[in-house]
C-alpha atoms as a PDB file:
ATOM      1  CA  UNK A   1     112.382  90.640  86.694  1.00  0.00           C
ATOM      2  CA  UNK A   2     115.775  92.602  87.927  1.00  0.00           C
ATOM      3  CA  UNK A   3     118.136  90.432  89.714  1.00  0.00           C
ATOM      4  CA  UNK A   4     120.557  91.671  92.004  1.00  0.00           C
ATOM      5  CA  UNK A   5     124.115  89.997  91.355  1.00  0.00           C
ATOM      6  CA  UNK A   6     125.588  88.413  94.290  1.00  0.00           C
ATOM      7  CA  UNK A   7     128.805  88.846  92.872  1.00  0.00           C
ATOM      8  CA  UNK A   8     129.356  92.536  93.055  1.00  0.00           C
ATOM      9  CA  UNK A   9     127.335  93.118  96.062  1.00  0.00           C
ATOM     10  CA  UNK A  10     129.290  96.544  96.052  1.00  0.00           C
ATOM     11  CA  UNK A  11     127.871  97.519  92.750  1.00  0.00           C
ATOM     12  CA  UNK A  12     124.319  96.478  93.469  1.00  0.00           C
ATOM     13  CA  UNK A  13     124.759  98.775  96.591  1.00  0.00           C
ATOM     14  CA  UNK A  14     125.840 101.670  94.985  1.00  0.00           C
ATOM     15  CA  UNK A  15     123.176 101.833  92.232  1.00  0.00           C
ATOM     16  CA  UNK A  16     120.224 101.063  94.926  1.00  0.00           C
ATOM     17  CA  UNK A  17     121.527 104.025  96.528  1.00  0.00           C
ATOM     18  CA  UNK A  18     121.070 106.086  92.839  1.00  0.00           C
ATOM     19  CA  UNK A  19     118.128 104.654  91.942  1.00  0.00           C
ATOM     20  CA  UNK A  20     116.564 105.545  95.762  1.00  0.00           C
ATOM     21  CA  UNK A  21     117.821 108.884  95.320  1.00  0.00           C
ATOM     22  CA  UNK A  22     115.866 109.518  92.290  1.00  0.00           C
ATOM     23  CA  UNK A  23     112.527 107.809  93.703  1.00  0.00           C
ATOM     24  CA  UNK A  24     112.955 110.260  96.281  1.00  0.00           C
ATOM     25  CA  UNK A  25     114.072 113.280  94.118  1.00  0.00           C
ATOM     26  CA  UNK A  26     110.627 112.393  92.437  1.00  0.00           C
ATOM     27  CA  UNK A  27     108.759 112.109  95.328  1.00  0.00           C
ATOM     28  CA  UNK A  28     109.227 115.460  96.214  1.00  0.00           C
ATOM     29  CA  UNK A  29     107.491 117.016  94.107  1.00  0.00           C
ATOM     30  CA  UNK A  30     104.280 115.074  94.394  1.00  0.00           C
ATOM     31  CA  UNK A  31     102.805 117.374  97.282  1.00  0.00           C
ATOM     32  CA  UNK A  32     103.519 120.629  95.830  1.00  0.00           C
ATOM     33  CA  UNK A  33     102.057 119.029  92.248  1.00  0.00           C
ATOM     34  CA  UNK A  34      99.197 117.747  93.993  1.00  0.00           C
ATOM     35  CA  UNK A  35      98.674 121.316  96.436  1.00  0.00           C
ATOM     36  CA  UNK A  36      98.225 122.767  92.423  1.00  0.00           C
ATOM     37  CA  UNK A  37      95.941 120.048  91.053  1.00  0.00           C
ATOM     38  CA  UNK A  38      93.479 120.006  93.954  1.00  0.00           C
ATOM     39  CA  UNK A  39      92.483 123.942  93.651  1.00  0.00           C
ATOM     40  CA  UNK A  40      91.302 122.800  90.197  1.00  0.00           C
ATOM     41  CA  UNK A  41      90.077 118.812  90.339  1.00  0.00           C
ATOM     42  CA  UNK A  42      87.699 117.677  93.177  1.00  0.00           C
ATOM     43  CA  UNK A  43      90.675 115.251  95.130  1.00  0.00           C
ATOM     44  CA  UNK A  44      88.320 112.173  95.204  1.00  0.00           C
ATOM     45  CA  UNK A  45      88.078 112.777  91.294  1.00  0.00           C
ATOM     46  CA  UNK A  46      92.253 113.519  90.882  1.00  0.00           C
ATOM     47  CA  UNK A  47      93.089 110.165  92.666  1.00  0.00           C
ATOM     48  CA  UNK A  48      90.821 108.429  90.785  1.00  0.00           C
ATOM     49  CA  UNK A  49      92.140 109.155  87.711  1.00  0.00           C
ATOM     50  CA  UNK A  50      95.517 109.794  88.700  1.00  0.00           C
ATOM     51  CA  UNK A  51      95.329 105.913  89.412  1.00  0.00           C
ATOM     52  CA  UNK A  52      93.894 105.179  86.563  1.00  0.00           C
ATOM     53  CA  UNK A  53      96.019 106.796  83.931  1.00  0.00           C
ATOM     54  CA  UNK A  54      99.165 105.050  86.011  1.00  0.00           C
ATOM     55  CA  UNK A  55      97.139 101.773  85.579  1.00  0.00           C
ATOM     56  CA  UNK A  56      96.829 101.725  82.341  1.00  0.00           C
ATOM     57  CA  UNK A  57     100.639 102.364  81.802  1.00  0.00           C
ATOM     58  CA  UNK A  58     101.670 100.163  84.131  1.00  0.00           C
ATOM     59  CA  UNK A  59      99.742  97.544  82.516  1.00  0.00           C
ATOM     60  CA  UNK A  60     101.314  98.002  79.151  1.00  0.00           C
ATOM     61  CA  UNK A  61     104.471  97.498  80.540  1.00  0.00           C
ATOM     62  CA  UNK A  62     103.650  94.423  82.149  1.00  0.00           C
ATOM     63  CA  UNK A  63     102.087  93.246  79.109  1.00  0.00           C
ATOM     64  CA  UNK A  64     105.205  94.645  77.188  1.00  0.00           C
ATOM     65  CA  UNK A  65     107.713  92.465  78.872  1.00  0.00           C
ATOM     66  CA  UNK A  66     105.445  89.553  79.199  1.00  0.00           C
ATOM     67  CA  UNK A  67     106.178  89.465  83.303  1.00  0.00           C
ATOM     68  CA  UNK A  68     104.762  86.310  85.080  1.00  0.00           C
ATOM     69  CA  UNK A  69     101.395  86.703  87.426  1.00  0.00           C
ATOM     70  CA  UNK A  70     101.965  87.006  91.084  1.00  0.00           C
ATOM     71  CA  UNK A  71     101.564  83.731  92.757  1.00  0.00           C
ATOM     72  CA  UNK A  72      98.448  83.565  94.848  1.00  0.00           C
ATOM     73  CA  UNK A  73     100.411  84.738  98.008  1.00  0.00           C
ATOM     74  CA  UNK A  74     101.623  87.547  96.786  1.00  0.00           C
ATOM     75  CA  UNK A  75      98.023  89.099  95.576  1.00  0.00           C
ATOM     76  CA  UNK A  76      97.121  89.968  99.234  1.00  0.00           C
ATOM     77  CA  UNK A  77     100.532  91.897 100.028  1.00  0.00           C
ATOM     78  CA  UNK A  78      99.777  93.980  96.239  1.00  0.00           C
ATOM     79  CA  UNK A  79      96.156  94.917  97.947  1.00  0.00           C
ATOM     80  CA  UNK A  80      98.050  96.185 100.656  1.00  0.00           C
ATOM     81  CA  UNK A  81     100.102  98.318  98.646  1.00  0.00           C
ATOM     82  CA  UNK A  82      97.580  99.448  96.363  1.00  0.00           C
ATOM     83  CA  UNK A  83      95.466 100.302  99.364  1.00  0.00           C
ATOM     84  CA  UNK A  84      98.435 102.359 100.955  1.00  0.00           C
ATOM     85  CA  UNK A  85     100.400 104.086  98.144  1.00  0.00           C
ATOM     86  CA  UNK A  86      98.130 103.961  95.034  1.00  0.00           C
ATOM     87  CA  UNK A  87      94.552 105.473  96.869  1.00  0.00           C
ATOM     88  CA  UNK A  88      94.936 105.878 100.640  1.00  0.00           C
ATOM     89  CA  UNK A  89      98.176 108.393 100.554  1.00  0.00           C
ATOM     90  CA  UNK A  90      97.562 110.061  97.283  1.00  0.00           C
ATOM     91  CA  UNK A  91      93.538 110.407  98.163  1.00  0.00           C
ATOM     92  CA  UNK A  92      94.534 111.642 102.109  1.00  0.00           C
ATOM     93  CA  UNK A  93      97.091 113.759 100.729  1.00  0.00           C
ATOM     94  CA  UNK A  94      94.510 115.485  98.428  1.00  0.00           C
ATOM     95  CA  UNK A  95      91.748 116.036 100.848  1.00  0.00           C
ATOM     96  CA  UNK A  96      94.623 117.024 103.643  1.00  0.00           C
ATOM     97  CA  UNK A  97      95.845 120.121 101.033  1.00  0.00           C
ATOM     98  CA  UNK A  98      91.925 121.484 101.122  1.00  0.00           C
ATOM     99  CA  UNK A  99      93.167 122.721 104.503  1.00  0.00           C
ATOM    100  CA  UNK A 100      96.598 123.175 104.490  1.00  0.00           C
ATOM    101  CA  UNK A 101      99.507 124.282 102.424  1.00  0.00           C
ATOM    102  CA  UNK A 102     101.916 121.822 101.112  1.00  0.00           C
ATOM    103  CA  UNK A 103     104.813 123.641 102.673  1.00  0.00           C
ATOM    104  CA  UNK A 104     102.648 122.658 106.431  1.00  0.00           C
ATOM    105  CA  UNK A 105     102.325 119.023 104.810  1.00  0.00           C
ATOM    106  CA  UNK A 106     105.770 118.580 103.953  1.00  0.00           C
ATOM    107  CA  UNK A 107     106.726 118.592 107.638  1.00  0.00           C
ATOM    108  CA  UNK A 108     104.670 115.508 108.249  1.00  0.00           C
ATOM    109  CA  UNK A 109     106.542 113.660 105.151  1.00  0.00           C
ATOM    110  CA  UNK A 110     109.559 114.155 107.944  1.00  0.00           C
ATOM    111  CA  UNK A 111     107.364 111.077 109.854  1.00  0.00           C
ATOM    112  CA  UNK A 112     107.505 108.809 106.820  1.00  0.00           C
ATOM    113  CA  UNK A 113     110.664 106.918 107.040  1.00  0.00           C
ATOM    114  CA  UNK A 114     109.773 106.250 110.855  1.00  0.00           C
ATOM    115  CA  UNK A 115     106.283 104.808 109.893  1.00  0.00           C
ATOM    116  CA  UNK A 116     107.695 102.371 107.264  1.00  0.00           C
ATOM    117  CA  UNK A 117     110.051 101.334 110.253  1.00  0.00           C
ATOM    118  CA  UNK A 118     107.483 100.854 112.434  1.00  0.00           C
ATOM    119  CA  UNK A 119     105.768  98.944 109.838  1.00  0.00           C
ATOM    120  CA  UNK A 120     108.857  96.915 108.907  1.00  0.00           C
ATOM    121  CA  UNK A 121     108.628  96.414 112.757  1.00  0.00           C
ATOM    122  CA  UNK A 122     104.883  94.876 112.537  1.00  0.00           C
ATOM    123  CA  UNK A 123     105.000  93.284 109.363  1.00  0.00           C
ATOM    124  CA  UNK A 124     108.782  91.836 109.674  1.00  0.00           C
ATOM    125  CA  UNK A 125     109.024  90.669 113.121  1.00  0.00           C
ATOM    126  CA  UNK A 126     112.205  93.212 113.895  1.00  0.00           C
ATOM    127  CA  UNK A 127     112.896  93.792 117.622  1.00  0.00           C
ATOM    128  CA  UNK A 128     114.306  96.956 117.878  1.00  0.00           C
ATOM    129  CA  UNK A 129     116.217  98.464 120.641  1.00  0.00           C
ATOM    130  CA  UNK A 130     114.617 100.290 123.208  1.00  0.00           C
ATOM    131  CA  UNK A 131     116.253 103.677 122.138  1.00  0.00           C
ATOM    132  CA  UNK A 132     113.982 103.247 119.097  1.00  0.00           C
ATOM    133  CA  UNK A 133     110.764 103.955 120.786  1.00  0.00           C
ATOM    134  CA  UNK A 134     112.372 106.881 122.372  1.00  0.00           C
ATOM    135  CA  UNK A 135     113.094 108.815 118.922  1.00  0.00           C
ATOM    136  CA  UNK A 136     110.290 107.361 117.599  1.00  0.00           C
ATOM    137  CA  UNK A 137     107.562 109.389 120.757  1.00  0.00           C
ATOM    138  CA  UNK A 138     110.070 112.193 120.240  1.00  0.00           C
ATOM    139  CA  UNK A 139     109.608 112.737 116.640  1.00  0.00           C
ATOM    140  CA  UNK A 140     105.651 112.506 117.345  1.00  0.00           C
ATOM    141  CA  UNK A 141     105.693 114.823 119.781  1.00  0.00           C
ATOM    142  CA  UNK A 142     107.852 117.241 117.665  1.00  0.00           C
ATOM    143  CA  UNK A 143     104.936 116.629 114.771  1.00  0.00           C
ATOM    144  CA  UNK A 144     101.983 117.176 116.939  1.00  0.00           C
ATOM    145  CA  UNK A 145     103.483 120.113 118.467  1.00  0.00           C
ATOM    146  CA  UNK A 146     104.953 122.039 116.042  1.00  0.00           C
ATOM    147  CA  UNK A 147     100.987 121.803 114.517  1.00  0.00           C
ATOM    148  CA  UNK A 148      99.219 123.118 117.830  1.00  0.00           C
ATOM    149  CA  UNK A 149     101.763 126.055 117.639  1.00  0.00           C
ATOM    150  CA  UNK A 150     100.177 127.046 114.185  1.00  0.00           C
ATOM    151  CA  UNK A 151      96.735 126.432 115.126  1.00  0.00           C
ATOM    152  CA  UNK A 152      95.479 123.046 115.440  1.00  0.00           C
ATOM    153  CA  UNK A 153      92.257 124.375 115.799  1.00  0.00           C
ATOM    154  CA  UNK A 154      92.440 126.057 112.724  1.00  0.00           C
ATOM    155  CA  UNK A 155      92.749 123.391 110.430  1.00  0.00           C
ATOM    156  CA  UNK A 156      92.660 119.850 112.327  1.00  0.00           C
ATOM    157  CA  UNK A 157      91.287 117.792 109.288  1.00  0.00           C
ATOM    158  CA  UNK A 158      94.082 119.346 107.238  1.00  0.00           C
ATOM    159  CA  UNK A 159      96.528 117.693 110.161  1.00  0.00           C
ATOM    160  CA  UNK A 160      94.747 114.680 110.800  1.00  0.00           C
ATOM    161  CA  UNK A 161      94.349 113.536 107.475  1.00  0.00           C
ATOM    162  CA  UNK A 162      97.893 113.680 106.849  1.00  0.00           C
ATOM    163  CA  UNK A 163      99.017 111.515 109.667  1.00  0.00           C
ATOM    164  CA  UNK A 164      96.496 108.800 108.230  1.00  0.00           C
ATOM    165  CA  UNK A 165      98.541 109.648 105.047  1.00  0.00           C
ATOM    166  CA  UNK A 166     101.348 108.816 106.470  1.00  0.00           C
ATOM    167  CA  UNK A 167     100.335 105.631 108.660  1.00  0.00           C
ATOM    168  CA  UNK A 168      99.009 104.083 105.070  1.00  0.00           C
ATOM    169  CA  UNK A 169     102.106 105.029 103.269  1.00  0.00           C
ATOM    170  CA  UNK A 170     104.519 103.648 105.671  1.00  0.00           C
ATOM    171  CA  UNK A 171     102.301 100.485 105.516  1.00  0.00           C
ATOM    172  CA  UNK A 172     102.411 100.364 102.022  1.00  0.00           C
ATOM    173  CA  UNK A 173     106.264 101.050 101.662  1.00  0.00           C
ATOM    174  CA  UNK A 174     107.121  98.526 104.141  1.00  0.00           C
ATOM    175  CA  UNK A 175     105.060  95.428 102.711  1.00  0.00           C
ATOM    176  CA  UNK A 176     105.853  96.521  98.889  1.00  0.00           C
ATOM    177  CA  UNK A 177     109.707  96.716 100.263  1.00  0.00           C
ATOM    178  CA  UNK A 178     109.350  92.936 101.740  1.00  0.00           C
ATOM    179  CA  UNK A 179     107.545  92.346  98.336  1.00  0.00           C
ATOM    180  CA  UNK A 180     109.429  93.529  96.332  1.00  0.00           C
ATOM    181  CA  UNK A 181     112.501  91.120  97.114  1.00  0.00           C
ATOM    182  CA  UNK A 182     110.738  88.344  95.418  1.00  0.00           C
ATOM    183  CA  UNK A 183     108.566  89.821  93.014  1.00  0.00           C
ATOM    184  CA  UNK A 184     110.836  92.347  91.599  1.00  0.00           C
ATOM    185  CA  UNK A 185     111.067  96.439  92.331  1.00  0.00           C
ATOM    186  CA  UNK A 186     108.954  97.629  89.241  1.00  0.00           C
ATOM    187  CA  UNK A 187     106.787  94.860  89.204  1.00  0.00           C
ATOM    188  CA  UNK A 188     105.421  95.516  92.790  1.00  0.00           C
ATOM    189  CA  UNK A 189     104.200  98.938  91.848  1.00  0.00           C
ATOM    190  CA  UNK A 190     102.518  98.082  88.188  1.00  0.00           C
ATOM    191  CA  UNK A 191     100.812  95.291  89.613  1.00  0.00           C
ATOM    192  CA  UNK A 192      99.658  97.098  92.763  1.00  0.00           C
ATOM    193  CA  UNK A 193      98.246  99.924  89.909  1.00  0.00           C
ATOM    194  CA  UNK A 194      96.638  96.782  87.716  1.00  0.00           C
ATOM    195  CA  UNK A 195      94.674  95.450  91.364  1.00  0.00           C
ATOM    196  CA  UNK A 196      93.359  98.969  91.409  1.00  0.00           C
ATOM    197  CA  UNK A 197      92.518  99.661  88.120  1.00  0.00           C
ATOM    198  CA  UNK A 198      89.084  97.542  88.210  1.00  0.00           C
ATOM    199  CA  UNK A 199      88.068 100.321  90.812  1.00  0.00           C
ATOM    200  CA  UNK A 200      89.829 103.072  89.642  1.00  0.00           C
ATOM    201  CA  UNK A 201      88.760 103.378  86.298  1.00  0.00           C
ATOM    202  CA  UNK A 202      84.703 102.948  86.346  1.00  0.00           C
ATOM    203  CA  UNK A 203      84.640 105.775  89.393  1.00  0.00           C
ATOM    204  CA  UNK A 204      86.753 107.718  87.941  1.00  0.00           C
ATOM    205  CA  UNK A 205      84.538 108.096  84.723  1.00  0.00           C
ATOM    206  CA  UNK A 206      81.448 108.235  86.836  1.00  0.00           C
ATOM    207  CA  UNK A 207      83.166 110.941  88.941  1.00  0.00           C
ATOM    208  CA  UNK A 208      84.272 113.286  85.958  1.00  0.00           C
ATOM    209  CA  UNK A 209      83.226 116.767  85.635  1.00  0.00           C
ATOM    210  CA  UNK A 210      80.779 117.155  82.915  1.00  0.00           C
ATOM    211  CA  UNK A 211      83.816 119.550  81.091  1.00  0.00           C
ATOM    212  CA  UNK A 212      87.018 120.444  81.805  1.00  0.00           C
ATOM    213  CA  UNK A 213      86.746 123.538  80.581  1.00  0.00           C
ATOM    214  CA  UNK A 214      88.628 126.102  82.092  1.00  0.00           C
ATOM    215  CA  UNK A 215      91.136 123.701  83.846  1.00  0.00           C
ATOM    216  CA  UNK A 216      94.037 125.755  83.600  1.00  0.00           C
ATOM    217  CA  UNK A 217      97.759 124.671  82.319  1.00  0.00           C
ATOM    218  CA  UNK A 218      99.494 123.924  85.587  1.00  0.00           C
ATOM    219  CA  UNK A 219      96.589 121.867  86.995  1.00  0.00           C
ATOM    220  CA  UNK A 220      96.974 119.801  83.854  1.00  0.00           C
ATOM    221  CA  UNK A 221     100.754 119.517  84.536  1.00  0.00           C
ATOM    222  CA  UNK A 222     100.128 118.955  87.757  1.00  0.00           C
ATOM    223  CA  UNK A 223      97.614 115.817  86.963  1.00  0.00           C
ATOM    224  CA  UNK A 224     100.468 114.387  84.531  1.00  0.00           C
ATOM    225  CA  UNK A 225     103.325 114.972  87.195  1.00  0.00           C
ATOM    226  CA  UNK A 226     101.184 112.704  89.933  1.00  0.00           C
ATOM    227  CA  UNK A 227      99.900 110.190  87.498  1.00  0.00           C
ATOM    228  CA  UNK A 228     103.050 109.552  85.817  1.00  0.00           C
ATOM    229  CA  UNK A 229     105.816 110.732  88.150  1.00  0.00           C
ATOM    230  CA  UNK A 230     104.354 110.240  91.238  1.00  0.00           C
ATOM    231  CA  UNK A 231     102.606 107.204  90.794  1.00  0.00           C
ATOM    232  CA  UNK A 232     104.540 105.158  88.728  1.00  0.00           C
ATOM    233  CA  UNK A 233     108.047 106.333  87.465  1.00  0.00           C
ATOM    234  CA  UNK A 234     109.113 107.379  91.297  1.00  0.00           C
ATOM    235  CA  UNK A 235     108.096 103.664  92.420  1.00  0.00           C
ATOM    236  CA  UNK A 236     110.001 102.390  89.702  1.00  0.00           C
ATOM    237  CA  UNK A 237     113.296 103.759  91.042  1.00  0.00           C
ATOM    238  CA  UNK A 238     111.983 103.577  94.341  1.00  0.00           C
ATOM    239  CA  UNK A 239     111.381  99.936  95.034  1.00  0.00           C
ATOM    240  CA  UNK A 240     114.088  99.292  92.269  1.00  0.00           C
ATOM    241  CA  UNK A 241     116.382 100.822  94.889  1.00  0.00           C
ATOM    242  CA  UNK A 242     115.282  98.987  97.812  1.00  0.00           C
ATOM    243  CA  UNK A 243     115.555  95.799  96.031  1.00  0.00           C
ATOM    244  CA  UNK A 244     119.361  96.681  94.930  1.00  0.00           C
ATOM    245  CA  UNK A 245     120.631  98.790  98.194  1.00  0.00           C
ATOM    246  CA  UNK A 246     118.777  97.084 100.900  1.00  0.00           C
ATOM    247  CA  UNK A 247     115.678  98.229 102.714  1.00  0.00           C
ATOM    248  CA  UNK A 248     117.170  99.812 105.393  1.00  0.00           C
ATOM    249  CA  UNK A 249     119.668 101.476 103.801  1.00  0.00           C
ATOM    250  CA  UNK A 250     118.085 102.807 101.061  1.00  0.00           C
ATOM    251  CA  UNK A 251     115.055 103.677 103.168  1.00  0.00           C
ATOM    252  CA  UNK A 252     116.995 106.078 104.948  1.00  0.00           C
ATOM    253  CA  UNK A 253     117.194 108.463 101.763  1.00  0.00           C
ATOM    254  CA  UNK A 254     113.323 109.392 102.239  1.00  0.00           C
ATOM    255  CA  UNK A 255     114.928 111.753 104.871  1.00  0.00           C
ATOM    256  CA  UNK A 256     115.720 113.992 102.648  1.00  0.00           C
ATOM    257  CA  UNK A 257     111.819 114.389 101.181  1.00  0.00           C
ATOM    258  CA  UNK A 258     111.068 117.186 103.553  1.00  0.00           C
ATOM    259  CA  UNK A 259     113.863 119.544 102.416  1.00  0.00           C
ATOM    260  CA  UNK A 260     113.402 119.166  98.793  1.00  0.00           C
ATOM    261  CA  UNK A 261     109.938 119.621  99.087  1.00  0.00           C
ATOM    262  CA  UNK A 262     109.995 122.228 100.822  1.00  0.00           C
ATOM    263  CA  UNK A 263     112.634 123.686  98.520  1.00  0.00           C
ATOM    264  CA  UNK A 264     109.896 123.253  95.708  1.00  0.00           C
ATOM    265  CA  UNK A 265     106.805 124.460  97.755  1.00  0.00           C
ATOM    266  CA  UNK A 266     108.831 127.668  98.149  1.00  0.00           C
ATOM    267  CA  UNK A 267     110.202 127.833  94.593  1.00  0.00           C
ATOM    268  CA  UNK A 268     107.178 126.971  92.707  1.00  0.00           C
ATOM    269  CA  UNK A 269     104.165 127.795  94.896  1.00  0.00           C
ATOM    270  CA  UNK A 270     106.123 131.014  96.192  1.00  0.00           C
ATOM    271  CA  UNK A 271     104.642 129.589  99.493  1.00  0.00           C
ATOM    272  CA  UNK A 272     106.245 131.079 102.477  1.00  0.00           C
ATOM    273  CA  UNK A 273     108.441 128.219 104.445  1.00  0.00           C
ATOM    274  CA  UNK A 274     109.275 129.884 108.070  1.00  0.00           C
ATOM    275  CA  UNK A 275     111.907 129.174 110.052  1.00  0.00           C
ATOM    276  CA  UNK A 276     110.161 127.584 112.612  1.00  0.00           C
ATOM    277  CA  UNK A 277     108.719 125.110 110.232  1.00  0.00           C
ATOM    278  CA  UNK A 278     112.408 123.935 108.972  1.00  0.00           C
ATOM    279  CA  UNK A 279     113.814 124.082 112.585  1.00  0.00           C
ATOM    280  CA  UNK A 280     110.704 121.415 113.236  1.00  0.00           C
ATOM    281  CA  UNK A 281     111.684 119.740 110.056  1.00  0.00           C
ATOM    282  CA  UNK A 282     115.461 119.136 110.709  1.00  0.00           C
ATOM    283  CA  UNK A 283     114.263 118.042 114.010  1.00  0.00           C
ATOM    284  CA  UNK A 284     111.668 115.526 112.922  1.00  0.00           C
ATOM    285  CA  UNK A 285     114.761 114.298 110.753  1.00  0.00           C
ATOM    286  CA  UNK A 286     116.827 114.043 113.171  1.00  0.00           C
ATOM    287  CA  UNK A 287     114.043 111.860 115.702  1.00  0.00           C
ATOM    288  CA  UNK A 288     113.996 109.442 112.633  1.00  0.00           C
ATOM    289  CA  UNK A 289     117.526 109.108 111.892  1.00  0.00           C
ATOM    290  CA  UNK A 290     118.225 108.451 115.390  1.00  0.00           C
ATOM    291  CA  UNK A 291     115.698 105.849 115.150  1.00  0.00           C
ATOM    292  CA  UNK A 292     116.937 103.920 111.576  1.00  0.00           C
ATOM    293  CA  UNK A 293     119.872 104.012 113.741  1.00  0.00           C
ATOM    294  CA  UNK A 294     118.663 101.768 116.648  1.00  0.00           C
ATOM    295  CA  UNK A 295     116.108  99.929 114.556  1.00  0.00           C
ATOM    296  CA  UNK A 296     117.989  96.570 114.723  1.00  0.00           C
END
């Protein structure tokens, strides 16, 4: 298990803040991958065995360095994670980019950092100023109505599936931040992918297509950037970072998802990425900065 030295708090800092940068870095990518993957896998199918394929990884690893079992109460805090950020987001996400483009997604992913607050909030007992709550209805507002502009109406599952996205994530990232203080940065993630793989794997062979032929080469790439990227490696750095940097700190970083991803939506997926939509985005960025700000 990493330990964070308590003599160079500095350095510990400095190399949550890399690490964090690099989860997120990662993390960016996972929509526009997953945009790819879905026009070619049925979503239920690709979270399945996106899951399961990061399960069976991470469990080599834990295996590998011979880490300890959770105690018994840290099992329930893994379910939550698993349930948040190994099927909820990655399954929501999926079915959410049926409807909409991953560019339109991304500017939800602007929300993220301010659910895991909110979370942090719930789970942590945090009593935050009331100047909070007034970036936090703002940066709602700014959501909801930047998506009525383009036509709510048009695709609401495509919206309302990604704000569930995002209310599981933020749960997830806030109890496998707490968690990961004790148990370790890695460790939260592999473990949360172990709880799920009892599920995972079974429905994902009962799900599978009877062939896979004519899956093309980027869906495959796409499957192996979620699985491995997305699902594990990104966590890795991820939680490694919050354990090193500080959760509020660190956690501030995910505000910087939005423009990378939209950077690759527009670059890869030669989707088009209005003005409008970044305005919205900076905006949104600028709600939840203001409220990181006045969390505590």
């Amino acid at each position: 298990m990493e330990q964070t030295s308590p003599l160079n708090p500095l350095a510990n800092s400095t190399q949550g803040w890399i690490n964090g940068f690099i989860g997120v870095v990662i993390f960016s990518g996972s929509l526009p991958a997953t945009r790819l993957a879905v026009m070619e896998f049925e979503p239920v199918f690709l979270t399945l065995l996106r899951a399961t394929l990061a399960g069976v990884l991470a469990l080599c690893l834990l295996v590998f360095f011979k880490e300890k079992r959770p105690t018994r109460a840290q099992w329930l805090p893994l379910v939550i994670v698993a349930l948040g950020v190994v099927i909820g987001f990655p399954l929501l996400t999926a079915l959410a980019l049926q409807y909409v483009t991953s560019a339109h997604s991304i500017v939800f992913i602007g929300l993220l950092p301010l659910a895991t607050a909110l979370f942090g909030v719930l789970r942590g007992g945090e009593r935050p100023r009331p100047v909070f709550w007034l970036f936090s209805i703002l940066g709602s507002a700014l959501v909801m109505g930047y998506a009525a502009a383009q036509g709510l109406s048009a695709a609401p599952a495509g919206d309302l599936l990604m704000l569930l996205a995002v209310l599981v994530c933020g749960l997830g990232y806030a109890e496998g931040a707490k968690l990961s203080r004790s148990l370790g940065g890695w460790q939260v993630i592999c473990w949360a992918l172990v709880v799920s793989l009892p599920v995972a794997l079974p429905l994902s062979l009962m799900l599978a297509p009877p062939t896979f032929t004519g899956i093309s080469l980027p869906a495959w790439l796409s499957l192996g950037y979620v699985a491995l990227f997305s699902m594990l490696i990104g966590f890795v750095f991820w939680y490694r970072g919050l354990a090193q940097g500080g959760i509020a700190a660190v956690g501030q970083l995910q505000l910087l998802q939005p423009f990378f991803g939209l950077a690759l939506a527009a670059g890869l997926l030669h989707e088009q990425v209005s003005l409008g939509m970044v305005l919205v985005t900076v905006a949104v960025i600028g709600c939840v900065a203001g409220a990181k700000r006045f969390a505590r």
